[in-house]
Protein backbone atom coordinates (compact mmCIF):
# COMPACT_ATOMS: atom_id res chain seq x y z
CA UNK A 1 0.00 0.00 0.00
CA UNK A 2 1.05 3.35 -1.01
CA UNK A 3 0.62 6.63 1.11
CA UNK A 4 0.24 10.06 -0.20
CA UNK A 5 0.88 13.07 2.09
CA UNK A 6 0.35 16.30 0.32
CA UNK A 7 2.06 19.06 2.72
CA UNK A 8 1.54 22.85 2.78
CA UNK A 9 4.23 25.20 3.81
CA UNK A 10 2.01 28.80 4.74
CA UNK A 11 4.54 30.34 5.02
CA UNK A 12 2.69 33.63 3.61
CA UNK A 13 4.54 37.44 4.65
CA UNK A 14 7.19 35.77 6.64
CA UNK A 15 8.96 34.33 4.30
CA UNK A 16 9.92 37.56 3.02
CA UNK A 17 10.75 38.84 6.53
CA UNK A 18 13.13 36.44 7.98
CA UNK A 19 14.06 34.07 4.88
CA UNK A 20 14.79 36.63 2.47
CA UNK A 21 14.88 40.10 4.80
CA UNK A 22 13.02 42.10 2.23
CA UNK A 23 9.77 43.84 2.78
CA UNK A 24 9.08 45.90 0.28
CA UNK A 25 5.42 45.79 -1.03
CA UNK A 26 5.72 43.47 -4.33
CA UNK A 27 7.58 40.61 -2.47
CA UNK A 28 5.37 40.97 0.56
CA UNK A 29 2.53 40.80 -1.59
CA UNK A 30 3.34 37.38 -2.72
CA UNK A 31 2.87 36.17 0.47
CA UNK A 32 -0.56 37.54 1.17
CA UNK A 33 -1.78 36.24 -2.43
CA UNK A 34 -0.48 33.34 -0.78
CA UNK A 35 -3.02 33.97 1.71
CA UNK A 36 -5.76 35.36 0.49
CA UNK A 37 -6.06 33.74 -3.30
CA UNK A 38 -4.04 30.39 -2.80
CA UNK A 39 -5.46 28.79 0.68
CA UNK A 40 -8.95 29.04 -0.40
CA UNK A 41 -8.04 27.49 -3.83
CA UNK A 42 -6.09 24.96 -2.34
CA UNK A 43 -9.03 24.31 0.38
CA UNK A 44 -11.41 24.12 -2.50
CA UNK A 45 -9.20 21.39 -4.32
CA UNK A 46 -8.89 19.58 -1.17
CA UNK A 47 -12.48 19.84 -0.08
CA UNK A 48 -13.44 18.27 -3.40
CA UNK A 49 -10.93 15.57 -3.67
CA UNK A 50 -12.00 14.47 -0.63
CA UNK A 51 -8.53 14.81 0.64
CA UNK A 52 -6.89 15.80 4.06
CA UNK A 53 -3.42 17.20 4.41
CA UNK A 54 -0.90 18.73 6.67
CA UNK A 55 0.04 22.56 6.86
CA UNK A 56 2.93 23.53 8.32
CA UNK A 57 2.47 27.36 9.96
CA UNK A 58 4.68 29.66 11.21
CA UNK A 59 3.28 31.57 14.00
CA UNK A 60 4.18 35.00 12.08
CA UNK A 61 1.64 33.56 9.66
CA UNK A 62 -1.14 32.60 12.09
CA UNK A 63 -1.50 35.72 14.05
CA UNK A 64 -1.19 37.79 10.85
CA UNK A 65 -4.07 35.76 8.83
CA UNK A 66 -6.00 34.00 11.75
CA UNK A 67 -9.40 33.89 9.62
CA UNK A 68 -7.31 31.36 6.29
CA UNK A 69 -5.47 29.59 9.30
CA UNK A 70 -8.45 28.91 11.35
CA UNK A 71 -10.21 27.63 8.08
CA UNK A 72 -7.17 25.18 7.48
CA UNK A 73 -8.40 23.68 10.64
CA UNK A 74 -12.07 24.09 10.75
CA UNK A 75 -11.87 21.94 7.32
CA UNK A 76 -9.80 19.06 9.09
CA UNK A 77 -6.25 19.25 8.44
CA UNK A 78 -3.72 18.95 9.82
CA UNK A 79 -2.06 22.16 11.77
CA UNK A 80 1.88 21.65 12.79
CA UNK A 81 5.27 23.86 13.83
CA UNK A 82 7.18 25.32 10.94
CA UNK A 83 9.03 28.41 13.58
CA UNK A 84 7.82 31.31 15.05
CA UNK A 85 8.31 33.84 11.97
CA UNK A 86 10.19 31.31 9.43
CA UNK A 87 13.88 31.29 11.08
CA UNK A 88 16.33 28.73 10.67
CA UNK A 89 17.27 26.58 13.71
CA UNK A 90 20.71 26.37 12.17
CA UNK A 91 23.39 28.64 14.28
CA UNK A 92 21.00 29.24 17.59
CA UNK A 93 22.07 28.57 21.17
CA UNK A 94 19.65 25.60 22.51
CA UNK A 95 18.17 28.10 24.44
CA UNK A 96 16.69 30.78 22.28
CA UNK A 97 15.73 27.40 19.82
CA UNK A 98 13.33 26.09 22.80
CA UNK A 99 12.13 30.28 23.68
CA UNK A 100 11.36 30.53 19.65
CA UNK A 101 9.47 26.77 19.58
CA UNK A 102 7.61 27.29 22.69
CA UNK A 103 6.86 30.97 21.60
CA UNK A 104 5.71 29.49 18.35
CA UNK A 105 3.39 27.53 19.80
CA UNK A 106 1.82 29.95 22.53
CA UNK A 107 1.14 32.20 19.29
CA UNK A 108 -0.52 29.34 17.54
CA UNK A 109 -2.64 28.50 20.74
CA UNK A 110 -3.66 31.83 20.42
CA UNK A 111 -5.14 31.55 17.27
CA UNK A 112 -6.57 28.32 17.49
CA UNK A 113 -7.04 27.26 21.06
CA UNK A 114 -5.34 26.46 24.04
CA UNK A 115 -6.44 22.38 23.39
CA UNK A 116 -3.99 22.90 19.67
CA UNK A 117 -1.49 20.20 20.31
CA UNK A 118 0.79 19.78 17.23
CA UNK A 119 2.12 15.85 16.46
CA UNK A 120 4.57 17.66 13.72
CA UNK A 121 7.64 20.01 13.02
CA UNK A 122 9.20 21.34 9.84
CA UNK A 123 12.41 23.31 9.84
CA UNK A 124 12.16 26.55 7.65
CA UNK A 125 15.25 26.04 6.49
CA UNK A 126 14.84 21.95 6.01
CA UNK A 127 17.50 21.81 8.07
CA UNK A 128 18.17 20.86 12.46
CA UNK A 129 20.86 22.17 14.59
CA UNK A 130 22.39 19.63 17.14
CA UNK A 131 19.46 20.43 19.63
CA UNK A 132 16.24 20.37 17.41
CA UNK A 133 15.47 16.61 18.12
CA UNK A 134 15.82 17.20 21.54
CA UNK A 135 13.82 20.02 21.91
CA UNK A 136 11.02 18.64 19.85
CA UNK A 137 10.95 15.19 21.61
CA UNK A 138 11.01 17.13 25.24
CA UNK A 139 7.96 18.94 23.78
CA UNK A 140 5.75 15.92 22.94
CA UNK A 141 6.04 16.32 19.26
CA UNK A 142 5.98 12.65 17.35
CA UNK A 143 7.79 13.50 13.85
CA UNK A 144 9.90 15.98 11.95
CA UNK A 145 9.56 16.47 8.34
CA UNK A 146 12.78 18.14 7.62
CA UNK A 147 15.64 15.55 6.38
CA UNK A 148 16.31 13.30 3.59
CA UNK A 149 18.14 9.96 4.63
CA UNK A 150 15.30 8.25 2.90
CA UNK A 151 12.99 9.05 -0.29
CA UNK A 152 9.81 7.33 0.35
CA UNK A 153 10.63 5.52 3.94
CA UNK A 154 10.14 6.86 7.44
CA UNK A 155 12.40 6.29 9.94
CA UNK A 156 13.85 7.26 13.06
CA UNK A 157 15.61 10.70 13.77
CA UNK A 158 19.25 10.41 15.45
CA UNK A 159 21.16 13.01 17.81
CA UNK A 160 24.39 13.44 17.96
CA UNK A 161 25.53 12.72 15.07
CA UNK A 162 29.52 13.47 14.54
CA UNK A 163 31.15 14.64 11.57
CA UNK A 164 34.68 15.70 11.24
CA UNK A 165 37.87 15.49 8.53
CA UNK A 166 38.11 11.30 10.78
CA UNK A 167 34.82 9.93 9.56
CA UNK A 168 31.19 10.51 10.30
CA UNK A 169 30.00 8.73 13.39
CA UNK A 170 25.83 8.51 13.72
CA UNK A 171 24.34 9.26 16.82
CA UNK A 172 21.75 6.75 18.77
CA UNK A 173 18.11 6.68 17.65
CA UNK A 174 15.39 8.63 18.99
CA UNK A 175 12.06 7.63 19.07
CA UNK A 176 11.02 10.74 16.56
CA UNK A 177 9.85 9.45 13.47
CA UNK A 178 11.44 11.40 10.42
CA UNK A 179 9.13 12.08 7.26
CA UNK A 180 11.58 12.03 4.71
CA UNK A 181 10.83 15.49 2.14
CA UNK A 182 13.14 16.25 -1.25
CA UNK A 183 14.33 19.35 -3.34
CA UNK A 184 12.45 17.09 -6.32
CA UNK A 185 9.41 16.85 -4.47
CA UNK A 186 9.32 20.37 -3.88
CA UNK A 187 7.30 22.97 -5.45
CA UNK A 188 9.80 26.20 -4.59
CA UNK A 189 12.57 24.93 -7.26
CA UNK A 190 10.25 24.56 -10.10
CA UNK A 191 8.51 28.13 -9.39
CA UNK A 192 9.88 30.25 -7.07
CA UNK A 193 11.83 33.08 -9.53
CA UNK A 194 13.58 35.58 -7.20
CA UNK A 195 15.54 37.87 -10.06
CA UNK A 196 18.68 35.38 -8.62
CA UNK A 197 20.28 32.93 -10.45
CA UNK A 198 19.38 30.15 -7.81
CA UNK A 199 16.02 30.79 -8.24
CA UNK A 200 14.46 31.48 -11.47
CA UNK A 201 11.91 28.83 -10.90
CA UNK A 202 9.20 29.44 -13.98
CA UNK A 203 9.10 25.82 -14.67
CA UNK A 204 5.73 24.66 -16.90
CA UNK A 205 3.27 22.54 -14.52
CA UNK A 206 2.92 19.87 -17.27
CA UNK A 207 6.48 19.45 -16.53
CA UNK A 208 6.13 19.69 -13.26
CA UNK A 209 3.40 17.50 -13.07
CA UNK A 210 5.36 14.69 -14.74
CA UNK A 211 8.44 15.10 -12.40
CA UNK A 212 6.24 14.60 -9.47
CA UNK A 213 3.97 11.74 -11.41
CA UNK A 214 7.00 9.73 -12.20
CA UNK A 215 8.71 9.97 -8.66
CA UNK A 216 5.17 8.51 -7.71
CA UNK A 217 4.61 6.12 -10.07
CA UNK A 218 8.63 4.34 -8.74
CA UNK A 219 7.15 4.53 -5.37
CA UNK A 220 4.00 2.65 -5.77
CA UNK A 221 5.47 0.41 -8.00
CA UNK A 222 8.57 -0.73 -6.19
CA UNK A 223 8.50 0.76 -2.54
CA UNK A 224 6.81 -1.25 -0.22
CA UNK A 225 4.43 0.54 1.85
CA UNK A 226 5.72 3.79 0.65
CA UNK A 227 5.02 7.20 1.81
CA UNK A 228 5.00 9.45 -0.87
CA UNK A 229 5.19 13.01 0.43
CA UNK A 230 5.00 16.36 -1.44
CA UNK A 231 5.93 19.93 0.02
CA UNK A 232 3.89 23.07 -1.73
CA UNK A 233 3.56 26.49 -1.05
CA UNK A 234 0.53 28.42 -1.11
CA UNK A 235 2.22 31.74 -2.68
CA UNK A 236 3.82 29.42 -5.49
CA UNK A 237 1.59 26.24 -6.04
CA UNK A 238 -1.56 28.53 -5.82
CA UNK A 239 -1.64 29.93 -9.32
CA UNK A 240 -4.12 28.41 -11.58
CA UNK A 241 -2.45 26.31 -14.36
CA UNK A 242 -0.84 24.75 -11.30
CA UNK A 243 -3.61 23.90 -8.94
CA UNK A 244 -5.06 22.84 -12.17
CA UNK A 245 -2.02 20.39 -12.48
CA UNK A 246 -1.85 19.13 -8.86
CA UNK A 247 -5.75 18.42 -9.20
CA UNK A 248 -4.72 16.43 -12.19
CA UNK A 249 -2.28 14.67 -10.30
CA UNK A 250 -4.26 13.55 -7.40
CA UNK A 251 -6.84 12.04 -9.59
CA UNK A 252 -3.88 9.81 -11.23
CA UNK A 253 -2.58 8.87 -7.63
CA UNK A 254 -6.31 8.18 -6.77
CA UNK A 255 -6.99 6.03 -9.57
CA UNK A 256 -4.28 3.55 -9.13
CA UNK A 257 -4.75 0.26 -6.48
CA UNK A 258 -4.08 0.54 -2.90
CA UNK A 259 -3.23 3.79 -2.79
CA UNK A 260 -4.65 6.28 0.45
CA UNK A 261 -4.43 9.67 1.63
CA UNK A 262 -3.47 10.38 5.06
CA UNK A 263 -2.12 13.86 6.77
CA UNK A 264 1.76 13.39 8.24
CA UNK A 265 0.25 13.17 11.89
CA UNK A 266 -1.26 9.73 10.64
CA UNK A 267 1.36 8.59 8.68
CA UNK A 268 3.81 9.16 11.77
CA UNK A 269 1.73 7.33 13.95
CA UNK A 270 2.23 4.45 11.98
CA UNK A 271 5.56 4.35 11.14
CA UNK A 272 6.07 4.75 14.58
CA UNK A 273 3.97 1.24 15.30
CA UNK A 274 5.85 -0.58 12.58
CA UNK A 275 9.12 0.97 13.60
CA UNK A 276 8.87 -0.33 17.25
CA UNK A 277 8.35 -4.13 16.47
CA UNK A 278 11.13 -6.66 16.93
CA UNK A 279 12.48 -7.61 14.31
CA UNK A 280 12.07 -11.06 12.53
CA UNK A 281 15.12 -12.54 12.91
C-alpha cells in the first residue's frame, strides 16, 4: 500500500521577513496572495478531492491571517510547527531554539485554542541544529519532516551525530519518526523566480506534473508501503495552471490500487507502530 501526504508550507509574509529580509510591497505581496487567493483554492481542491493534508504554519503567519489559518483547521487538516516567523534553527544557542518553539506555539494557541497540540515540526530552512530533536521530543512532538536519509521511507531521527575530517559517526536513535521530504518533491525549485540565479523557478506545470507523477509512479510500483510526500507552497503552487495540475495529479494517484491519503500526523503514527516491532530474525 502506497501513502500520499500532500504538505503545505504557509509560510505567507514571513517568508519575506526572515528568509529573504526584504519587505518591500511586491515581495510581501506574494505572500498575502499566498493567503488570500491560494489557501482558499487549495481548500477548495482539497475539499473536493476528498482529501486531508498537513500545513505547516509559522506563527508569524497565524496571528497575521487568523481567519485562512483557522479555516485550514475548521476543514480538518492537519495544523503543525514550521518556527515562530520562518527562522532557521541552524546557528541558535539551545536556548533561544526552545524560547522561539515554545513561543511558536503559545502564538498558535492563540489563534486556534489552548487544546492545539501539534504531532509535527518542519524546519524553515529543512535543516536541524544539534538540539532540534531534543527540543522537539522534550515537547511531545511525534515526527519531523525536515531531512532526507530516505525518499519514500520513514524512519527514526538520530542526535548526535559526529562529523569531522576522521569519519562521520551517527548518533543513537530517537524515538522521533522522520518524514523524509526532497528538493524534487518540492514545489519552490520549479517556481519560485527571485531575479537570482538560484532561483528562477518558472518551470511549466505539465512538466512539473510529470516530475512529481513519475517519482510517484517508482514509489507505488517498487517501494513497499511507501510514503510518498510532497511539500507546496501556497504563494507558489496557488496559481491556476498549477492547482489545475496538482488536481490532475491527485486524480492519477487516486486512480491507481491501494493507494490512500493520510495527513503526516497519521502517517507518523504508523511508522512509529511498525518501527517499534522486533524484528524477525
Amino acid at each position: 500500500m502506497t501513502t500520499v501526504c500532500l504538505t503545505f508550507d504557509f509560510d505567507a509574509v514571513s517568508l519575506w521577513l526572515s528568509s529573504f529580509r526584504t519587505t518591500s510591497a511586491t515581495p510581501v505581496s506574494r505572500g498575502e496572495f499566498g493567503a488570500r487567493v491560494a489557501v482558499p483554492r487549495l481548500l477548495k481542491l482539497l475539499d473536493g478531492a476528498g482529501v486531508k493534508a498537513t500545513f505547516f504554519v509559522p506563527s508569524h503567519t497565524a496571528v497575521s491571517y487568523p481567519a485562512e489559518t483557522m479555516a485550514i483547521r475548521d476543514a480538518g487538516h492537519e495544523i503543525a510547527l514550521h518556527g515562530y516567523v520562518h527562522e532557521t534553527p541552524v546557528g541558535l544557542g539551545r536556548e533561544q531554539e526552545a524560547k522561539n518553539l515554545d513561543a511558536s506555539l503559545a502564538r498558535l494557541c492563540k489563534v486556534l485554542g489552548s487544546d492545539f497540540v501539534p504531532l509535527g515540526y518542519r524546519s524553515p530552512a529543512w535543516d536541524l541544529s544539534p538540539d532540534t530533536v531534543e527540543l522537539l521530543i522534550e515537547r511531545g512532538l511525534i515526527y519531523d519532516s525536515s531531512m532526507m536519509a530516505d525518499d519514500f521511507r520513514p524512519y527514526r531521527a538520530r542526535s548526535g551525530d559526529e562529523l569531522d575530517d576522521d569519519g562521520f559517526r551517527p548518533g543513537p536513535e530517537t524515538r522521533l519518526i522522520e518524514m523524509p521530504v526532497a528538493w524534487e518533491l518540492d514545489d519552490f525549485p520549479y517556481f519560485a523566480f527571485l531575479n537570482k540565479p538560484l532561483y528562477q523557478g518558472l518551470r511549466d506545470p505539465a512538466e512539473v506534473g510529470a516530475i512529481w507523477r513519475g517519482e510517484f509512479d517508482y514509489c507505488n510500483e517498487e517501494v513497499e508501503d511507501g510514503v510518498f510526500t510532497l511539500t507546496m507552497h501556497p504563494q507558489f503552487i496557488g496559481r491556476g495552471p498549477r492547482i489545475r495540475m496538482l488536481a490532475t495529479l491527485i486524480d492519477h494517484m487516486r486512480d491507481c490500487e491501494g493507494v490512500r491519503f493520510l495527513t503526516l500526523g497519521e502517517a507518523a503514527r504508523e511508522a512509529d507502530a511498525s518501527l517499534s516491532k522486533p524484528r524477525e530474525n
